[in-house]
Protein backbone atom coordinates (compact mmCIF):
# COMPACT_ATOMS: atom_id res chain seq x y z
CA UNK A 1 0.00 0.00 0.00
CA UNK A 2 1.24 3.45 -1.18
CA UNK A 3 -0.07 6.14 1.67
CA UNK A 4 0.23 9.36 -0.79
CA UNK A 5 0.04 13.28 0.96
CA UNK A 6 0.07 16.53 -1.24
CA UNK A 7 1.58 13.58 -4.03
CA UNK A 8 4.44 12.98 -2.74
CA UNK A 9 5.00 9.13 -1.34
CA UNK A 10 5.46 9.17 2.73
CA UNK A 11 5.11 5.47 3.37
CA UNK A 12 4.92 2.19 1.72
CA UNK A 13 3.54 -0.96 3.05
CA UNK A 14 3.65 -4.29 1.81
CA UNK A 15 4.48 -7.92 2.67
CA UNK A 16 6.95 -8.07 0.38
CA UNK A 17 9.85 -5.84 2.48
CA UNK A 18 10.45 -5.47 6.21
CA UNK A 19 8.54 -2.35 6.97
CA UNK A 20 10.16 0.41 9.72
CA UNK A 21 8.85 -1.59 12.64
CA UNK A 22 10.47 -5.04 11.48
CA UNK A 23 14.01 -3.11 10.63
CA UNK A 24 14.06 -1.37 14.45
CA UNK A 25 13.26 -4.09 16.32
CA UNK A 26 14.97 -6.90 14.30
CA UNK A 27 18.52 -4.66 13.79
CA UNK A 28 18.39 -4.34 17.64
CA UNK A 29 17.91 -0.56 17.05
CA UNK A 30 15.39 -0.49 19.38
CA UNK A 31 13.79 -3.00 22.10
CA UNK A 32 10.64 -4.86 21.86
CA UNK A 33 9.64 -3.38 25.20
CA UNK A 34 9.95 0.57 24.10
CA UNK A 35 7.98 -0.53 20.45
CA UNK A 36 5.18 -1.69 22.53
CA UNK A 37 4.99 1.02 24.87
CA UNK A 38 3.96 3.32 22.41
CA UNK A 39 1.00 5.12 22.84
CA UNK A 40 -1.38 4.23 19.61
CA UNK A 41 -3.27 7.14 20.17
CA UNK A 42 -0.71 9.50 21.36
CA UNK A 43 -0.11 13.32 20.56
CA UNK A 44 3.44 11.81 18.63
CA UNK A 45 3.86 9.62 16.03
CA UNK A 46 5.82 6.22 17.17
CA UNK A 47 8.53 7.65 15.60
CA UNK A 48 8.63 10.60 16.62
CA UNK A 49 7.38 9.65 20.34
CA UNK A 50 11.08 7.01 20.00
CA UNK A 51 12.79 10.09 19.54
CA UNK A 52 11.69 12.29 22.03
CA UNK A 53 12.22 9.43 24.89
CA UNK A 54 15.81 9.29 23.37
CA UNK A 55 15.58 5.61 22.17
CA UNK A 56 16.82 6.68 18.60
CA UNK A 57 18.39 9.63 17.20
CA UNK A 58 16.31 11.87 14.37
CA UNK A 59 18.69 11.30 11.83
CA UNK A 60 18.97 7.76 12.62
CA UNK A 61 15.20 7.13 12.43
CA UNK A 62 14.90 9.29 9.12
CA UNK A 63 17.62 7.10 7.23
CA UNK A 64 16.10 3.95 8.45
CA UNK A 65 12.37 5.42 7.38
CA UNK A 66 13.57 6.36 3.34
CA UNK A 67 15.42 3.13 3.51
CA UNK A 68 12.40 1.03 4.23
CA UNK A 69 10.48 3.08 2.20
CA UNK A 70 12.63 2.53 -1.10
CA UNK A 71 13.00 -1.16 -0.08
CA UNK A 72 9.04 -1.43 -0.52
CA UNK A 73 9.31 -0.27 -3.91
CA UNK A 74 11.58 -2.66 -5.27
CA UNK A 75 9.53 -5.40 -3.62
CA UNK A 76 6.55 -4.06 -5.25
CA UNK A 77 7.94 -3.43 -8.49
CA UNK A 78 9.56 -6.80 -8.01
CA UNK A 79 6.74 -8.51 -7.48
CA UNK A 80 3.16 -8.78 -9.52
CA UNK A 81 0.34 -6.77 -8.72
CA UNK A 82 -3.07 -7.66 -9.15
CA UNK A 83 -4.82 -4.56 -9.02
CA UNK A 84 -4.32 -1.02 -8.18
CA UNK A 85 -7.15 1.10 -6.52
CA UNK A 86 -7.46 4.29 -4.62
CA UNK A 87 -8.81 4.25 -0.69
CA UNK A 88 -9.01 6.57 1.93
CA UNK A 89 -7.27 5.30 4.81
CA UNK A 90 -4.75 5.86 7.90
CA UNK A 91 -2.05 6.86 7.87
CA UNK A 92 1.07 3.85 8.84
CA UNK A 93 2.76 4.29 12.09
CA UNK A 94 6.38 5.87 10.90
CA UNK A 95 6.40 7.81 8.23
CA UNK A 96 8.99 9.78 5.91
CA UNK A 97 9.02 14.17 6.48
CA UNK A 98 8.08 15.20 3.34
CA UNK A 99 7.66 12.04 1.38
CA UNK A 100 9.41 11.13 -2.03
CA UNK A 101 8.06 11.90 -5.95
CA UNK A 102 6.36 8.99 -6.77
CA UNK A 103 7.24 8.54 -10.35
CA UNK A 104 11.23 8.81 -8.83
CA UNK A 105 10.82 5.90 -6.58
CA UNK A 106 9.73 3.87 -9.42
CA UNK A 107 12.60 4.44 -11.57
CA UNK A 108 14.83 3.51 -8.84
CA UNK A 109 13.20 0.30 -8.15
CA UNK A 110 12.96 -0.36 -11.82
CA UNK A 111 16.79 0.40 -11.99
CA UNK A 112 17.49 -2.08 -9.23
CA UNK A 113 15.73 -4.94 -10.85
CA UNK A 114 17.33 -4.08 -14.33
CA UNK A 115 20.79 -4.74 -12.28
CA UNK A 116 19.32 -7.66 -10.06
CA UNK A 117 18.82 -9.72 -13.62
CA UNK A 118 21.99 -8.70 -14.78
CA UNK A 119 23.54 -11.34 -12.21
CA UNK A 120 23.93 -14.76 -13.63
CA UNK A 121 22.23 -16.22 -11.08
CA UNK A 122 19.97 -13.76 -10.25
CA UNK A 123 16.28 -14.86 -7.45
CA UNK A 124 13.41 -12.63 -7.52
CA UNK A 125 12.85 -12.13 -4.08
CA UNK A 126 9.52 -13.95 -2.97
CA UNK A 127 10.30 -16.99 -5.41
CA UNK A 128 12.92 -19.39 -4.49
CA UNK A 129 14.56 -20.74 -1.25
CA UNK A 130 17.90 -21.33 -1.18
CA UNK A 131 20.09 -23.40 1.09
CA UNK A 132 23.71 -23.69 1.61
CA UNK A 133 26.46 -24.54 -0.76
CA UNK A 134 27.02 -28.22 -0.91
CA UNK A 135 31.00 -27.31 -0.40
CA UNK A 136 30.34 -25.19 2.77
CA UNK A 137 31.37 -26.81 5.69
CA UNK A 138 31.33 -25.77 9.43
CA UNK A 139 30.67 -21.59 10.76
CA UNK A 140 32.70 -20.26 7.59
CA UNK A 141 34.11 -17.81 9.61
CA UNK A 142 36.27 -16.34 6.72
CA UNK A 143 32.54 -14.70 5.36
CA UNK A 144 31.73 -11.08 6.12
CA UNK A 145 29.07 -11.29 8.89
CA UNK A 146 25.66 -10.58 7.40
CA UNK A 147 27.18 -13.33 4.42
CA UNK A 148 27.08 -15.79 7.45
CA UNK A 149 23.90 -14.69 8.77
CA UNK A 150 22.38 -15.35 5.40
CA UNK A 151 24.06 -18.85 5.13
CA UNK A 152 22.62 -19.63 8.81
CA UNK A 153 19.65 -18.74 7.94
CA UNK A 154 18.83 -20.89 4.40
CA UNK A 155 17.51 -23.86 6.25
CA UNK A 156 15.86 -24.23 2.34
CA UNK A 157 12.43 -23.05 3.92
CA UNK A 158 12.95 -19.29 3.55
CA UNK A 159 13.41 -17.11 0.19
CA UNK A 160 15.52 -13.81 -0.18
CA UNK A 161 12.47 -12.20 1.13
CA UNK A 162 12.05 -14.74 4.20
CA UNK A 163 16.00 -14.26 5.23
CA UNK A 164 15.33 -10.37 4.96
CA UNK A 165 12.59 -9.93 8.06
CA UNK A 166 14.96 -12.45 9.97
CA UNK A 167 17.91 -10.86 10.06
CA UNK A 168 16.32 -7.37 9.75
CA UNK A 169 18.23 -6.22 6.47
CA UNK A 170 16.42 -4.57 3.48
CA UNK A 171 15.15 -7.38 1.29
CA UNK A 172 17.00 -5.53 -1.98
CA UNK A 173 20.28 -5.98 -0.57
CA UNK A 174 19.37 -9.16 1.03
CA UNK A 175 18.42 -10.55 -2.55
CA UNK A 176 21.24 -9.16 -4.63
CA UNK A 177 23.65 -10.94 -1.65
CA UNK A 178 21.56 -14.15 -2.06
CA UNK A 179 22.49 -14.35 -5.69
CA UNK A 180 25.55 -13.60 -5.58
CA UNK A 181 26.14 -16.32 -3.04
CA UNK A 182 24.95 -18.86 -5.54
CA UNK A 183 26.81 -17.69 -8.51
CA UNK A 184 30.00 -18.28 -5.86
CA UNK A 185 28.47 -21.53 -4.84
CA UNK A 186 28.08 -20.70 -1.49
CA UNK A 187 24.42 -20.94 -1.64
CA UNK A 188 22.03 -23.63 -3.81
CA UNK A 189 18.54 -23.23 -4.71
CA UNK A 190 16.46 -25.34 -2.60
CA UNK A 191 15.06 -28.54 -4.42
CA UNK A 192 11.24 -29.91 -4.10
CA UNK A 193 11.83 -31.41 -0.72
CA UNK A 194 14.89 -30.30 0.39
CA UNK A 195 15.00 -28.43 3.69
CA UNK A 196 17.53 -28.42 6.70
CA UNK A 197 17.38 -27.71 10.58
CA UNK A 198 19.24 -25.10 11.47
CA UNK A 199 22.74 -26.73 11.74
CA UNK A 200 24.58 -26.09 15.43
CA UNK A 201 27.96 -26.34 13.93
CA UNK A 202 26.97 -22.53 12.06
CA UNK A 203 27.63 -20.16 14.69
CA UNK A 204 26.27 -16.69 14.26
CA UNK A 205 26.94 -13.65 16.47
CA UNK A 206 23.79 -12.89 18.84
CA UNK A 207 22.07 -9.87 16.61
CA UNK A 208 23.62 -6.75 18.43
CA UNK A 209 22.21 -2.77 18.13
CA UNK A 210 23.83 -2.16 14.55
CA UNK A 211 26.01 0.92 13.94
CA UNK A 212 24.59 4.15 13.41
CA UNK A 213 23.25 4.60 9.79
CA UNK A 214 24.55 7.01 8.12
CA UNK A 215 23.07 9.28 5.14
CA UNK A 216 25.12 7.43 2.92
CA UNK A 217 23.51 4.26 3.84
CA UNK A 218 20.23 5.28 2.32
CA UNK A 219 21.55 6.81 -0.89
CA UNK A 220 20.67 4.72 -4.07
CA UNK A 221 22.50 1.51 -4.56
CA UNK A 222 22.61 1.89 -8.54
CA UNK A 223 26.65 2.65 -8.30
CA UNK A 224 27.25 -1.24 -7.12
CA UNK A 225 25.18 -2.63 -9.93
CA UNK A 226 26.60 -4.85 -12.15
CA UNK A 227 25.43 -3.54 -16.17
CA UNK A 228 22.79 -5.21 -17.57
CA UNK A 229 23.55 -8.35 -19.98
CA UNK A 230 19.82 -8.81 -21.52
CA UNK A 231 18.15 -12.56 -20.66
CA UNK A 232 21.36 -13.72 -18.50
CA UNK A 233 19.21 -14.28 -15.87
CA UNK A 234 16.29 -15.98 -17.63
CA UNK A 235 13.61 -14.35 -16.54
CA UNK A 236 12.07 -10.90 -17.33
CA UNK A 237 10.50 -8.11 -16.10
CA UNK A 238 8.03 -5.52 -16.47
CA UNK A 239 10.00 -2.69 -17.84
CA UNK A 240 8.82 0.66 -15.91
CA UNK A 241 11.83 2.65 -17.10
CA UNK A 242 11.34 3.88 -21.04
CA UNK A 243 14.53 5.93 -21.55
CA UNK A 244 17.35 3.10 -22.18
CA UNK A 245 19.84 5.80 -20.38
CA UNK A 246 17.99 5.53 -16.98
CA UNK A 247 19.01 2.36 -16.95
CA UNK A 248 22.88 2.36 -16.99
């Protein structure tokens, strides 16, 4: 769902991407116990009410807000959609000061699916699970950290969208990791069947309040996209973006 004001796009809600709530609570960013003491019907805003208690900074809350928001996007434009129609309704619990062009956020997503299939072995993000590499053995400790929380993780129940809410990451950067992974081999797609426990001999670092993030953080990703090689991931998408320059 798309919650519009004066045009401009404050929030975005949909199944398909951890939502502002989800990232907080799941990066460790904030507790369990101050997101539920929020007053639903307060003078403040949950996010603004977290930042006048001092349980997250402004800036902090307003990059993790357009990051979320931008994350829905892609899942959306990711995705299929059935229908679009036009409601009057609430307003979502966190939303972003003075919202984003609409038509903008599109192109963006549309740009980061463009690069998505440009991977060789590129997963849409609600579509397949994926388990680990059949040559992976033991914690992998030589991984970057949120490489080994994916591999802990892919149990072969869970998709790139799955692994997202879990570890609390953005499910765009989630999925691009994913398929990377399996074009290194450290991750399979899971057969018909095929599903793990979650092995004791991975051993991931208890989830711990994450650093700061930073403007940069929330800036568009298009600079670490691979460029485009047409069908190399075999599938297709709906192309959103009709100027071939918008999408290098």
């Amino acid at each position: 769902m798309f919650h519009l004001l004066q045009g401009q796009v404050v929030a975005v809600e949909t199944p398909g991407a951890p939502g502002v709530e989800a990232l907080l609570l799941r990066s460790g960013r904030v507790s369990a116990a101050d997101w539920s003491s929020l007053s639903p019907t307060g003078a403040l805003e949950p996010g603004a009410e977290l930042v006048a208690r001092g349980r997250i900074g402004a800036a902090e809350l307003k990059v993790v807000t357009m990051m979320a928001l931008r994350d829905a996007v892609f899942a959306v434009v990711a995705g299929e959609t059935a229908e679009c129609v036009a409601v009057k309704q609430g307003g979502p619990a966190v939303t972003a000061v003075g919202g984003e062009d609409p038509l903008k956020l599109l192109e963006e997503a549309a740009r980061k699916v463009v690069g998505l299939e440009a991977l060789p072995q590129a997963v849409l993000p609600d579509r397949e699970r994926v388990v680990a590499g059949r040559g992976v053995v033991g914690p992998a400790e030589e991984l970057a950290p949120h490489r080994r929380e994916i591999l802990f993780h892919a149990n072969g129940r869970r998709t790139a969208r799955d692994i997202a809410f879990v570890v609390g990451r953005g499910v765009y950067h989630v999925t691009v990791e994913i398929s990377r992974m399996l074009g290194e081999g450290l991750l399979e797609r899971a057969g018909r069947g095929e599903v793990l426990g979650t092995t004791t001999a991975w051993s991931v670092p208890a989830l711990e309040p994450r650093r700061a993030a930073s403007a940069a953080d929330a800036v568009d990703e298009r600079t670490d996209l691979p460029y485009r090689v047409p069908g190399a991931s075999g599938f297709t998408t709906k192309a959103l973006v009709t100027d071939p320059s918008a999408t290098g």
